[in-house]
Protein backbone atom coordinates (compact mmCIF):
# COMPACT_ATOMS: atom_id res chain seq x y z
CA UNK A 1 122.29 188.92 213.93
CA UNK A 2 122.78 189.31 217.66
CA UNK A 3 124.24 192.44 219.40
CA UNK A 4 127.38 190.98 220.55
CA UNK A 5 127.44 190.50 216.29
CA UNK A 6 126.31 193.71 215.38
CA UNK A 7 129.27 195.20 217.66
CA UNK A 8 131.92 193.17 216.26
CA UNK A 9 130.76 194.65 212.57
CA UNK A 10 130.59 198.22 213.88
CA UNK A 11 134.09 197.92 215.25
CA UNK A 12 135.32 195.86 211.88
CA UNK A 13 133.91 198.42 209.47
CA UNK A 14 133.12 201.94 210.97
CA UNK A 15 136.07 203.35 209.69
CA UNK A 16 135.89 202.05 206.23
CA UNK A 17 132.26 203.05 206.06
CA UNK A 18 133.19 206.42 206.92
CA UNK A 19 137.03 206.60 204.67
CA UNK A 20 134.40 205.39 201.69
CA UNK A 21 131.65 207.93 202.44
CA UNK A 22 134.39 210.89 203.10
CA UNK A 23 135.92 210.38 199.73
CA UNK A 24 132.57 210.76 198.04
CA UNK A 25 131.03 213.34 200.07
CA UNK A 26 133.78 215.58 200.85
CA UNK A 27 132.72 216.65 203.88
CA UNK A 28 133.49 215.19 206.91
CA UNK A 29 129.90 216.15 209.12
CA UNK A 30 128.02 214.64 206.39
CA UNK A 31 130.30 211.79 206.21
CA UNK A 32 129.46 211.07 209.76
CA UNK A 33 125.97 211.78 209.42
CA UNK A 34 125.59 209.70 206.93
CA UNK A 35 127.27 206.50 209.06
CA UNK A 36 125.58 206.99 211.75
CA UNK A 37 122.21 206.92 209.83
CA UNK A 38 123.83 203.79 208.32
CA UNK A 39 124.08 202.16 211.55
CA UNK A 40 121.13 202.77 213.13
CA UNK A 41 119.04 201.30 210.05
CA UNK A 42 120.53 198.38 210.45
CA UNK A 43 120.85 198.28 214.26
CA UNK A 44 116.60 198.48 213.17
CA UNK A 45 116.90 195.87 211.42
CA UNK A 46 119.55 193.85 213.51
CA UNK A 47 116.91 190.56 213.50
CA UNK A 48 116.53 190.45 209.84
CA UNK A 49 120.39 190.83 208.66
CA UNK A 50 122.33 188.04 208.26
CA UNK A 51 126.04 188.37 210.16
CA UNK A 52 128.10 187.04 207.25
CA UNK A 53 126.48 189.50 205.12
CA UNK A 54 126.17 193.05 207.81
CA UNK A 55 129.51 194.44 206.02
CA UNK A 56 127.62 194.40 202.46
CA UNK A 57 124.65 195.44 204.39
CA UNK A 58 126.11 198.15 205.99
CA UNK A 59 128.17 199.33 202.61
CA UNK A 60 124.91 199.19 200.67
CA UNK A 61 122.83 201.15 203.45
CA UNK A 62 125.89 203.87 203.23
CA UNK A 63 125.56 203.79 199.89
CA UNK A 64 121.94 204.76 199.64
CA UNK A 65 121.72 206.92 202.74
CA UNK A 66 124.58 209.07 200.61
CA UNK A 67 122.99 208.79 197.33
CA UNK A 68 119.84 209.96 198.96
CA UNK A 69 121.54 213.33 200.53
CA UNK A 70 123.10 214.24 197.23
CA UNK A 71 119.97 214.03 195.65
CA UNK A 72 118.37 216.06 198.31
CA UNK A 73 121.45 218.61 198.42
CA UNK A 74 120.68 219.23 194.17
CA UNK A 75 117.29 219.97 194.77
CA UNK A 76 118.09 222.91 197.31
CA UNK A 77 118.76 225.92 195.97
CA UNK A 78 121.84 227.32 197.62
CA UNK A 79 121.81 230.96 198.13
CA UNK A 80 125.97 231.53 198.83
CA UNK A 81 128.10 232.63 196.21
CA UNK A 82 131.50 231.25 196.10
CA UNK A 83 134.75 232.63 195.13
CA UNK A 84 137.33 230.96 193.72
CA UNK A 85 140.34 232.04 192.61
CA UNK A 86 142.25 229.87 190.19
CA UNK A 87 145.00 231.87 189.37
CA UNK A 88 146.40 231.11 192.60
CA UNK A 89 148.02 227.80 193.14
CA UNK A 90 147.30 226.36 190.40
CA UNK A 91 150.69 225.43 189.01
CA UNK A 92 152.27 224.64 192.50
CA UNK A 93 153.19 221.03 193.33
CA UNK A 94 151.25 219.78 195.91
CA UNK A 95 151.32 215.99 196.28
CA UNK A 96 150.15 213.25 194.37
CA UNK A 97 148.10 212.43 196.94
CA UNK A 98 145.87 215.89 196.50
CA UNK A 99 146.21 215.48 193.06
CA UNK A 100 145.01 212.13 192.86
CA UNK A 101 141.90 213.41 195.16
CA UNK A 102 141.24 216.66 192.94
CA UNK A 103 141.10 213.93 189.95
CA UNK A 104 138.54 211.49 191.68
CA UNK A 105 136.30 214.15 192.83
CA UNK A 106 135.82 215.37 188.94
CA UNK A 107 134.45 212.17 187.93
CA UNK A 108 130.84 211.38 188.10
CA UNK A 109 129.24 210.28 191.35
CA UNK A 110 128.65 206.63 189.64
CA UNK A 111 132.35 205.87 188.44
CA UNK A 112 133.68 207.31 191.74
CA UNK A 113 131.81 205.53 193.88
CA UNK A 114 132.94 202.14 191.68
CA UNK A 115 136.34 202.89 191.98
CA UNK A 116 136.31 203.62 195.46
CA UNK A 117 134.83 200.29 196.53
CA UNK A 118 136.99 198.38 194.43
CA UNK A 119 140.57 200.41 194.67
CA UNK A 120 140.22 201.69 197.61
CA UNK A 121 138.26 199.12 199.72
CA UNK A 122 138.82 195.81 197.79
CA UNK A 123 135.36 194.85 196.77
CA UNK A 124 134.37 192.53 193.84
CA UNK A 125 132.60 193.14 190.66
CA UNK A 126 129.77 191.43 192.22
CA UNK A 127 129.96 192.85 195.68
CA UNK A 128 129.69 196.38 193.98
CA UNK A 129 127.26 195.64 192.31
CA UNK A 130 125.23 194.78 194.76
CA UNK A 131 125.98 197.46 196.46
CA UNK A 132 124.99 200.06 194.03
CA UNK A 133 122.38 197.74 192.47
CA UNK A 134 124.05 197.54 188.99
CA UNK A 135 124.85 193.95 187.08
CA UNK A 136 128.90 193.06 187.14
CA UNK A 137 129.12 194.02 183.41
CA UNK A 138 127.82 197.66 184.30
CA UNK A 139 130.54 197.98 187.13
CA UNK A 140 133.36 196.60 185.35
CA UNK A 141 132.06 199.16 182.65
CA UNK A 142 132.12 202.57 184.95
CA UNK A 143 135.35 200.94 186.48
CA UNK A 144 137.29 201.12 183.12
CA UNK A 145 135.58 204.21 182.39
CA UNK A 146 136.73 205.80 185.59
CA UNK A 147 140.11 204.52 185.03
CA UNK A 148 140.56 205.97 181.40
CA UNK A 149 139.68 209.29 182.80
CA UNK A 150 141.75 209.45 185.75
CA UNK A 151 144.72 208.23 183.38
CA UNK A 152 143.93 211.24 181.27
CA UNK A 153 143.55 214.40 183.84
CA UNK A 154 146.60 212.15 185.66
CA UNK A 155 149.14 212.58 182.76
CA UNK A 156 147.81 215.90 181.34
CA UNK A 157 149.86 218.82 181.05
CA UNK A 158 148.56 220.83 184.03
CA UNK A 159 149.35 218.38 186.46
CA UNK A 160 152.92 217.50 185.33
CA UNK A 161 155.61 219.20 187.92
């Protein structure tokens, strides 16, 4: 891969990168943190990626950087106590769009991440799994998984108007 090549994939997939990251991360400075990371290990590796292949490279390198931060983030101990009050709000309408979100981020960090390449950014069984290193029957697995849960907090009681 040339510059001129690793460019045109920055430009191609940047945002998608950072739309997939976003949705699992939930925070938008280490969403960008973690693209930018992203990018420069593979602008390191620019002479050893193939240019058909950067947007798997790059989705797999995203994938790992983020996987690597969560993992870091559990082992911290954080020290801030949060309040949450969940008699407010709660039974307000707020768009399907927020509830659809609120659903996805309850589901483990494995079936989310599945559904997110493959609903939201059109990858294959096999592209996913090479992405997150699992065989196709694994990720159709977590997919249906993911789905069957998201079908049932979707048409539960709390969330009907």
């Amino acid at each position: 891969m040339n510059t001129e090549e690793y460019n045109t994939c920055v430009k191609m997939h940047a945002d998608n990168v950072y739309r997939f990251i976003l949705h699992n991360m939930r925070d938008e400075e280490e969403a960008k943190d973690i693209v930018q990371d992203s990018f420069e290990k593979m602008w390191i590796n620019v002479a050893n990626i193939n240019a058909e292949k950067s947007k798997s490279y790059l989705f797999t390198t995203a994938y790992r950087t983020m996987i690597d931060r969560i993992r870091r983030k559990k082992r911290m101990v954080s020290f801030e106590i949060e309040i949450h009050d969940k008699a407010l709000g709660q039974n307000q309408y707020t768009g399907g769009s927020e509830v659809i979100q609120n659903a996805l981020s309850k589901l483990p960090e494995i079936q989310r991440s599945v559904i997110l390449l493959r609903d939201y950014e059109g990858y294959s069984y096999d592209e996913i799994g090479e992405i997150t290193q699992l065989n196709t029957s694994q990720v159709k697995v977590y997919i249906y998984r993911a789905r069957t849960t998201l079908k049932q907090m979707l048409v539960s009681v709390d969330n009907i108007i």
